[in-house]
Protein backbone atom coordinates (compact mmCIF):
# COMPACT_ATOMS: atom_id res chain seq x y z
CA UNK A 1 67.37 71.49 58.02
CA UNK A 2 69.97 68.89 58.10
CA UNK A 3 69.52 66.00 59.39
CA UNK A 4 73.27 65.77 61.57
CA UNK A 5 72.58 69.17 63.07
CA UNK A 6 71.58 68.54 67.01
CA UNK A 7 69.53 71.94 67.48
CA UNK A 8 70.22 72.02 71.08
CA UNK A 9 74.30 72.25 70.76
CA UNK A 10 73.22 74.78 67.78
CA UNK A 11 71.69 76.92 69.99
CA UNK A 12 74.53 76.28 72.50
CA UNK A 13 76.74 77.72 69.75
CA UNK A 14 74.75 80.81 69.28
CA UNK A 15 74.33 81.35 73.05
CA UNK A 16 78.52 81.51 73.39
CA UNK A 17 79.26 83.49 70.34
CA UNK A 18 76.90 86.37 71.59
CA UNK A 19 78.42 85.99 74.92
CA UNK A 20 81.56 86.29 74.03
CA UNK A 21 80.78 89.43 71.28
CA UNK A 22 79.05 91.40 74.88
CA UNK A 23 82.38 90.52 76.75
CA UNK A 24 84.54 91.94 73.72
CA UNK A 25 82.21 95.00 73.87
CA UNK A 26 82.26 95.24 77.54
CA UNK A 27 86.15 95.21 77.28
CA UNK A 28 86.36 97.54 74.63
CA UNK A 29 84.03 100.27 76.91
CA UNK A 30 86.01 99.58 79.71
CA UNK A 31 89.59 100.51 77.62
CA UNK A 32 87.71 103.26 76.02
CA UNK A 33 87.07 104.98 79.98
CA UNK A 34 90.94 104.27 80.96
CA UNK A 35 92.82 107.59 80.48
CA UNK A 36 95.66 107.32 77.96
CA UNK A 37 97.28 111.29 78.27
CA UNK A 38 98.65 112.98 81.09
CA UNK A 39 97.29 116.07 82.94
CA UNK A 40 100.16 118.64 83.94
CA UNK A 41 99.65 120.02 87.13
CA UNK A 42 101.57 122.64 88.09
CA UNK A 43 103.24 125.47 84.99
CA UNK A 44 106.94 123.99 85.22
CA UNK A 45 108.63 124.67 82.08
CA UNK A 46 111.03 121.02 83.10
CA UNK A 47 109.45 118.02 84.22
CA UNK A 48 106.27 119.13 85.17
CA UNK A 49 103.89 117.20 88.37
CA UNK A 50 101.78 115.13 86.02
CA UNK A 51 98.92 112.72 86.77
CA UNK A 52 97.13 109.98 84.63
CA UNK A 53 93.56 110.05 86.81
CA UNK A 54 91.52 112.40 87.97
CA UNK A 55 88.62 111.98 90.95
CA UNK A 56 86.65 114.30 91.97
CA UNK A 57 85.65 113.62 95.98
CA UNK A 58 84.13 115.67 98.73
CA UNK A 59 87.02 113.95 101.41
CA UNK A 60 90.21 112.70 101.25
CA UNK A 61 89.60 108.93 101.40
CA UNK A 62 91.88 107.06 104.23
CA UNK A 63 93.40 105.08 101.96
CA UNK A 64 94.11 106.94 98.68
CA UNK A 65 94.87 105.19 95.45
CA UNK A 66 97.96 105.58 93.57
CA UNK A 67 99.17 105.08 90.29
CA UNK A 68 103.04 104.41 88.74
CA UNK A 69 102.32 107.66 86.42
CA UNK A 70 99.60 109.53 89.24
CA UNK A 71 96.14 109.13 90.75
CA UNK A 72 95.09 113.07 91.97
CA UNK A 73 92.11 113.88 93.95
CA UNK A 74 90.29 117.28 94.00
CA UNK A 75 88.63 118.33 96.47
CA UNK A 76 86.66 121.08 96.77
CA UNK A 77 87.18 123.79 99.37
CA UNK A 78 84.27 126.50 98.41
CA UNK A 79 82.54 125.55 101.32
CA UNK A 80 86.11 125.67 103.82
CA UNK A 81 87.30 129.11 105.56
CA UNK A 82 90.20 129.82 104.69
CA UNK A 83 92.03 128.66 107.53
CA UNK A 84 90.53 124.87 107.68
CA UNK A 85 91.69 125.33 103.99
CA UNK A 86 95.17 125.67 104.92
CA UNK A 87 95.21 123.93 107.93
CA UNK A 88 93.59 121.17 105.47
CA UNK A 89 96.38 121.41 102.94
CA UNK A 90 99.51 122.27 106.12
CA UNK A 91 97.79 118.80 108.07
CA UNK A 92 101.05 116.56 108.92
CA UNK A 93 98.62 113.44 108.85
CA UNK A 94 99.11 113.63 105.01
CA UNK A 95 102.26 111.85 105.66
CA UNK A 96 101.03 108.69 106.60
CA UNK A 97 98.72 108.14 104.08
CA UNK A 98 101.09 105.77 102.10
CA UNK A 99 98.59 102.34 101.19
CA UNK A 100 97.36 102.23 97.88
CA UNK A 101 93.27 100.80 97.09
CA UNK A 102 93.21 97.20 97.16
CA UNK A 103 90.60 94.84 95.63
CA UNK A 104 88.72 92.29 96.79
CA UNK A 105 90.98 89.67 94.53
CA UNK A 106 93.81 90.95 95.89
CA UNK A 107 92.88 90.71 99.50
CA UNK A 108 92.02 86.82 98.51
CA UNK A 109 96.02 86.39 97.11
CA UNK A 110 96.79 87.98 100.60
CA UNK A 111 94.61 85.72 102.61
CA UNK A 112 95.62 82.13 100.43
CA UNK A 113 99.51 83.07 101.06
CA UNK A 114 98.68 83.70 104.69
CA UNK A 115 97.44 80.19 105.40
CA UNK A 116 100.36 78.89 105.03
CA UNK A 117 101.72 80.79 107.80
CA UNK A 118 101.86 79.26 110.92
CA UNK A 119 103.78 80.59 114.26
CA UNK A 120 104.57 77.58 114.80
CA UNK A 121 105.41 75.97 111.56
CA UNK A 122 105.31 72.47 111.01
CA UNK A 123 107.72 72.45 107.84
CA UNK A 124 111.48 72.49 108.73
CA UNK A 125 112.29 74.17 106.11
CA UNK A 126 109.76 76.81 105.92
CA UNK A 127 111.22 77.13 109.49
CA UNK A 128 114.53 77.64 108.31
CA UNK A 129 113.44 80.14 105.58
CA UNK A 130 111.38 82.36 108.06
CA UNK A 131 114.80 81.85 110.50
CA UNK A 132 117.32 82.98 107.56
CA UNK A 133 115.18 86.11 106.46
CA UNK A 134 114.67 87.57 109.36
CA UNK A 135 118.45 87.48 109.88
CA UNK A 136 118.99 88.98 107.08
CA UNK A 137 116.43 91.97 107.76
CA UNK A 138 117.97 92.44 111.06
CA UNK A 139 121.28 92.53 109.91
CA UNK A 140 120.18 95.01 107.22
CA UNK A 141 118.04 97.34 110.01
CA UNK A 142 121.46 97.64 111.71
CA UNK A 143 123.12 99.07 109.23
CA UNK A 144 125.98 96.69 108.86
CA UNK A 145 125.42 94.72 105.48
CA UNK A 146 126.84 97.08 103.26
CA UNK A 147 129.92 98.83 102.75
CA UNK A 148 128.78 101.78 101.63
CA UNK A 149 125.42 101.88 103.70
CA UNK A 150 122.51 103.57 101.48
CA UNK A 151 118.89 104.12 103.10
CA UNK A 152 117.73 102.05 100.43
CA UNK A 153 119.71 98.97 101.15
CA UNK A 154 117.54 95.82 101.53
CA UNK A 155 117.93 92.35 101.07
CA UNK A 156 116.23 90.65 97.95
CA UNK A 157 116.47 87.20 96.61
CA UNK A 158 117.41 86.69 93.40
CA UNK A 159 118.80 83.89 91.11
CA UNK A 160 122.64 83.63 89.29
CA UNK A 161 121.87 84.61 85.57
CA UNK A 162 124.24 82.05 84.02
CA UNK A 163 123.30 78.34 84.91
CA UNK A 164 126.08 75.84 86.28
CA UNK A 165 127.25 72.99 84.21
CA UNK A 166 124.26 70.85 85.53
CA UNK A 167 121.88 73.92 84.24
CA UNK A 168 120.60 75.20 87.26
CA UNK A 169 120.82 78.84 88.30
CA UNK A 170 122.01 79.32 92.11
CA UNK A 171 119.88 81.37 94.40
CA UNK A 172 121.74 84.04 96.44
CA UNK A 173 120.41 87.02 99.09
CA UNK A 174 121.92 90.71 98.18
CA UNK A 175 121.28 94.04 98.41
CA UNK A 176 118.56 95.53 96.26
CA UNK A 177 121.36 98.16 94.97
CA UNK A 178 124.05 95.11 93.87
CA UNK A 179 125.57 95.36 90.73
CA UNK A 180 127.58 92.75 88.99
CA UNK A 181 130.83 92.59 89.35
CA UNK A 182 134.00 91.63 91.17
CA UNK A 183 133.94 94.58 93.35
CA UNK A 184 131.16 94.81 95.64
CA UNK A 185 130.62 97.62 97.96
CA UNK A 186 126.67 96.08 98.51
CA UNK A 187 125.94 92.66 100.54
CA UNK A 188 126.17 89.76 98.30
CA UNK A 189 125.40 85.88 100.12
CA UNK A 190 125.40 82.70 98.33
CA UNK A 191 122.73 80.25 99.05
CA UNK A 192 124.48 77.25 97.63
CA UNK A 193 125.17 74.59 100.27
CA UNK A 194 121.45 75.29 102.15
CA UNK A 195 119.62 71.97 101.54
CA UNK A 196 117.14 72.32 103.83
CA UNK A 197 115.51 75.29 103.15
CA UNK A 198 112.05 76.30 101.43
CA UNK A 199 113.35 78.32 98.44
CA UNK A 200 110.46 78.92 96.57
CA UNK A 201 108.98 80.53 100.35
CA UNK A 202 111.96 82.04 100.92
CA UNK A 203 111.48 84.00 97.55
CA UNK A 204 107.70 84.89 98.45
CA UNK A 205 109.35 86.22 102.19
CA UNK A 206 111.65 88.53 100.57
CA UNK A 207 110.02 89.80 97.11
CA UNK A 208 106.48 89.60 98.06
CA UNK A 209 105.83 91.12 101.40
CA UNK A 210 103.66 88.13 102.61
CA UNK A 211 104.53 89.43 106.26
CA UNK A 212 103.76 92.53 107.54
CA UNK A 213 106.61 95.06 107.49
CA UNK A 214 107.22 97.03 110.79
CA UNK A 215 109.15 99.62 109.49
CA UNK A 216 107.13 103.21 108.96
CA UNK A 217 106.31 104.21 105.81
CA UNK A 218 106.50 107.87 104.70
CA UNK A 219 106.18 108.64 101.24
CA UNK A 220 104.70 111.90 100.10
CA UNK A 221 108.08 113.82 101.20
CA UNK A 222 106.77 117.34 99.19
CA UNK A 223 105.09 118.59 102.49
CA UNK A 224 108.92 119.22 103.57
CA UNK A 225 109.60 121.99 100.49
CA UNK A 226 110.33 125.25 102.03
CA UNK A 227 108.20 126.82 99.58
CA UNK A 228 105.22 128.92 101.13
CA UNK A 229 101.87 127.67 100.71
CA UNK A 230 99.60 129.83 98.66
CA UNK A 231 95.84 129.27 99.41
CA UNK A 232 93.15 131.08 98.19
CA UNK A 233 89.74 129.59 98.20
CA UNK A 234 87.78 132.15 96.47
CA UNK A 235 90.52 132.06 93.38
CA UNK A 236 91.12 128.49 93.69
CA UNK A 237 88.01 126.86 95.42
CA UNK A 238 90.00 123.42 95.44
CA UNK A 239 92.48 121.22 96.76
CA UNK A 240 94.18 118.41 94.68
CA UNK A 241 96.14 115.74 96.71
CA UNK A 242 98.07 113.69 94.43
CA UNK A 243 100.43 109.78 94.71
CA UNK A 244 102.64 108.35 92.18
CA UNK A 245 103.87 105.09 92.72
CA UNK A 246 103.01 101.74 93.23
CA UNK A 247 102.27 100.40 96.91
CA UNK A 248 102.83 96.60 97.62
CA UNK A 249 101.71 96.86 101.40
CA UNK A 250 98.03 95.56 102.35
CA UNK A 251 96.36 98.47 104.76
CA UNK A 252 95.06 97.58 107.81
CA UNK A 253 91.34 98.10 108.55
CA UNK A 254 90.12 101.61 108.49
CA UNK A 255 90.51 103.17 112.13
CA UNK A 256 89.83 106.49 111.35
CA UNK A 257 86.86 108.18 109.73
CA UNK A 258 87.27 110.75 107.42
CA UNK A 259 87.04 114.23 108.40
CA UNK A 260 84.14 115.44 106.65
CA UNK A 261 82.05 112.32 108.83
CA UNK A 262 83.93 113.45 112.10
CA UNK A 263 82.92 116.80 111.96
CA UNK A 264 79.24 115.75 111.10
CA UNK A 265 78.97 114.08 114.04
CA UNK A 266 80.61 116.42 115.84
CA UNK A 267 77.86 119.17 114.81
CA UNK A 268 74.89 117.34 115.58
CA UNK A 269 76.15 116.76 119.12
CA UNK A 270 77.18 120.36 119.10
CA UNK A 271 73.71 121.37 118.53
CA UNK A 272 71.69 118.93 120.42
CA UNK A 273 72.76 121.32 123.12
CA UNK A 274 72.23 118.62 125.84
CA UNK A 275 74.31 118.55 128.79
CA UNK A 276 73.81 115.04 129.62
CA UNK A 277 74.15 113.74 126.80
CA UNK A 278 74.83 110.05 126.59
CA UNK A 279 75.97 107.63 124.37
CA UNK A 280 72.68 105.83 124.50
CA UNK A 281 70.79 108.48 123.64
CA UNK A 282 72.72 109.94 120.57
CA UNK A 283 72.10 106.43 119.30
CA UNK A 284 68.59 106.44 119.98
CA UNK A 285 68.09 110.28 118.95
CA UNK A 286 66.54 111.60 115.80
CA UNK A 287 69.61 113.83 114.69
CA UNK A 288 71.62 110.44 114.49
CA UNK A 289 69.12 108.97 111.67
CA UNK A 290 69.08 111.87 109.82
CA UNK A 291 73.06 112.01 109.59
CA UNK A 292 72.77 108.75 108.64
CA UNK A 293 69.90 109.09 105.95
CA UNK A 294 72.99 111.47 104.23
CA UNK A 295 74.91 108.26 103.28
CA UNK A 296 72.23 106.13 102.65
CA UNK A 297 72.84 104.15 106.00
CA UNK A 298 70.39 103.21 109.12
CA UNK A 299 73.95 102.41 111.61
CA UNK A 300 76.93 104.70 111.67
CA UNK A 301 78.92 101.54 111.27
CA UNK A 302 77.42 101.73 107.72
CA UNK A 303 79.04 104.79 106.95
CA UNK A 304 82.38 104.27 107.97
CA UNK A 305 83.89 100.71 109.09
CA UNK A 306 85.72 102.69 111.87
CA UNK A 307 82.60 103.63 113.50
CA UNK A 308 81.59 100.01 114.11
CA UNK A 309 83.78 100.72 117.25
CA UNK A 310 81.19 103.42 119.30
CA UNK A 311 83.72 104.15 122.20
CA UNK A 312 85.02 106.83 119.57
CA UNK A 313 81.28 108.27 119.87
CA UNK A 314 81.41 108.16 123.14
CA UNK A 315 85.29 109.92 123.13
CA UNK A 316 83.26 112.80 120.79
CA UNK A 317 80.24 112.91 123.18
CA UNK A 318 82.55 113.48 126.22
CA UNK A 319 85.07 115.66 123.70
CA UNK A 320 81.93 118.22 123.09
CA UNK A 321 80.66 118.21 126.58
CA UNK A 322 84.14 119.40 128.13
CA UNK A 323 84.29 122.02 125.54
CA UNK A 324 80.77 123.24 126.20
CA UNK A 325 80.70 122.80 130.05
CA UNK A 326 84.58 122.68 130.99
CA UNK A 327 83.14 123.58 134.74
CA UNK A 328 80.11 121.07 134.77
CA UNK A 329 76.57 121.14 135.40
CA UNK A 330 77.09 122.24 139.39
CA UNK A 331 77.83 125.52 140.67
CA UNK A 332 80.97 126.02 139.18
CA UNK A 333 79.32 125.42 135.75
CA UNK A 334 76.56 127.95 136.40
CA UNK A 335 79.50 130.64 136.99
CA UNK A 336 81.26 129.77 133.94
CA UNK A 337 78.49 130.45 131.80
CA UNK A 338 76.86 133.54 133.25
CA UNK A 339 80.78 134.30 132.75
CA UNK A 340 80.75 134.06 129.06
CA UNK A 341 76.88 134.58 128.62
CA UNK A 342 75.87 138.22 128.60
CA UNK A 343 72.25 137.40 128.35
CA UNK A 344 72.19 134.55 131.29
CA UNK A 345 74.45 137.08 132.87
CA UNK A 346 71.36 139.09 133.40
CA UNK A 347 69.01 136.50 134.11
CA UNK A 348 71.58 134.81 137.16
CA UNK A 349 71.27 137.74 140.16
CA UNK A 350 72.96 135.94 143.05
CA UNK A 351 75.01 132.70 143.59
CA UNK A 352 75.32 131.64 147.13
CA UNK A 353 76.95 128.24 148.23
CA UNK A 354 77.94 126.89 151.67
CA UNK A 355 78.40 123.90 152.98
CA UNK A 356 74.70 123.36 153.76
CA UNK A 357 73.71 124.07 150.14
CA UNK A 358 73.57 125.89 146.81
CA UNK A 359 71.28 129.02 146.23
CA UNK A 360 70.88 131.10 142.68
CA UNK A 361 68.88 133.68 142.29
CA UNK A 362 67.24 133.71 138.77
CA UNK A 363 65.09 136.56 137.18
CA UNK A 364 65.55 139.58 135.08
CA UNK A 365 66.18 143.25 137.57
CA UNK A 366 62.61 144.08 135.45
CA UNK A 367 60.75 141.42 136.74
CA UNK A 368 61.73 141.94 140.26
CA UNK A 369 60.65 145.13 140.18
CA UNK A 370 57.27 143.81 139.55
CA UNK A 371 57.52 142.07 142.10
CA UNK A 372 58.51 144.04 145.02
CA UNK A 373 54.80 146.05 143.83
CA UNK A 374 52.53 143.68 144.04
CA UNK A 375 50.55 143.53 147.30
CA UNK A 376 49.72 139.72 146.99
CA UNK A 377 51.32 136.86 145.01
């Protein structure tokens, strides 16, 4: 071995070339998993729906992902009737599923730009930016910026694309449907002569979304074709919800669990068949665990972040018990259900009720008969 060789840096070397040959690999797996042709959904002969990636899931997720050339679900609806199948595919609350799947890097970029936000900000001249764009988006949400006013008109900063003779390019607010030229039927503003101003935040306010928008957000507009829907389970045992696009908006934190978890719960309540019922002791009752064994959880909050928040068990608790006993667990219970119960219909002979008390007469006409013969009791 020679001498000027240190063995420990030699081993050094070693350890990084093989680490760097596994992350090549790794990389190359991961490329080798991405889809690179598109699946046609439906038999149109000119511009067919097409999607890019394909999941199969047993719920619609609350927050679908979404992809520039499509991300489709398929779900499968063998195990639906067929009208939760339509009323499944008909549901208007498809519409506001509009955020797209956000990492965990992402929310970090969200969070860091966020810091800097202050209600009451110290900088003057962040100050003056947050003052300035929120005059422009007002001026915009009333509809008087542009000429010829477009739903899509919104303001966006952008820069000059010839430099000045001291080789700067001048920042200006205008609509996001400008075009150059002399004529302008879309809001055009100069920014020249603004000195104290945060630019470089003013460009993160308008092209970035770092605040929250407040206007609604409504993008899977198909729902609204007039063409009939055809479903047919036992042909077509699936449904495929699909989104193209890309999404720039964070989501807020899951409120709602998905359906498939809501009726779940829903069922075990259902069968517990206990009229007082609390919330207390669904928490503490054995159907409970084994729903949550299902998903691998001990805590509903497990399953769904939503259900960290158990007045919505409490809202289904209450939900089930008015649809089981609408009349309560008095009198006017006891006649509601020998109402709608042949069997207990039977069983109840008499009802009496003043204002000194209730009285019900309980037995089967057979067993009273029995009764009235024996001679001592």
């Amino acid at each position: 071995m020679d001498d000027n060789i240190d063995p420990v840096n030699w081993e050094e070397d070693i350890n990084d070339i093989l680490s760097d040959t596994f992350e090549e690999e790794a990389r190359e797996d991961v490329m080798e998993d991405q889809p690179t042709t598109l699946t046609d959904l439906t038999d149109a002969k000119l511009h067919p729906l097409q999607t890019l990636y394909i999941e199969y899931i047993d719920d619609l997720p609350e927050y679908p992902k979404t992809h520039i050339n499509g991300h489709t679900y398929i779900i499968a609806a063998d195990k639906m009737s067929q009208s939760e199948a339509e009323q499944r595919v008909q549901d208007p609350s498809l519409r506001l599923l509009h955020h797209t799947y956000l990492d965990e890097k992402a929310w970090q970029e969200i969070q860091t730009i966020r810091k800097d936000i202050d209600l009451v900000e110290n900088d003057i001249r962040k100050r003056n930016a947050f003052s300035l764009y929120r005059s422009k988006k007002r001026f915009f949400n009333s509809g008087k910026a542009c000429i010829e006013n477009l739903s899509s008109c919104a303001p966006v900063f952008r820069k000059s694309f010839y430099p000045d003779i001291n080789n700067e390019h001048h920042p200006y607010i205008s609509c996001i449907n400008s075009t150059p030229g002399p004529l302008q039927k879309h809001y055009h503003s100069s920014l020249k002569g603004h000195t104290s101003i945060d630019l470089e935040f003013l460009e993160q306010l308008f092209n970035e979304s770092i605040l929250p928008s407040q206007e609604e957000c409504a993008v899977i507009e198909p729902l609204t074709t007039r063409r009939k829907f055809c479903v047919n389970i036992q042909e077509t045992p699936y449904i495929l919800f699909t989104s193209h696009g890309i999404h720039q908006h964070p989501p807020p934190l899951p409120h709602k669990p998905p359906e498939q978890i809501l009726k779940g719960i829903e069922s075990r309540i259902r069968n517990m068949r206990n009229p007082s019922l609390t919330l207390a002791k669904f928490l503490r009752s054995p159907e409970l665990e084994a729903f949550c064994q299902q998903y691998n959880a001990s805590t509903p909050a497990e399953i769904h972040a939503s259900l960290s928040n158990i007045d919505r068990i409490s809202a289904i608790i209450q939900k089930q018990r008015l649809l089981t006993y609408p009349e309560g667990q008095d009198f006017n219970g006891v006649v509601y259900i020998s109402n709608i119960n042949p069997t207990l219909k039977q069983y109840v002979q008499q009802k009496y009720r003043d204002p000194d008390g209730i009285m019900i007469l309980c037995a089967y006409k057979e067993q009273i008969m029995l009764l009235n013969k024996l001679t001592s009791f």
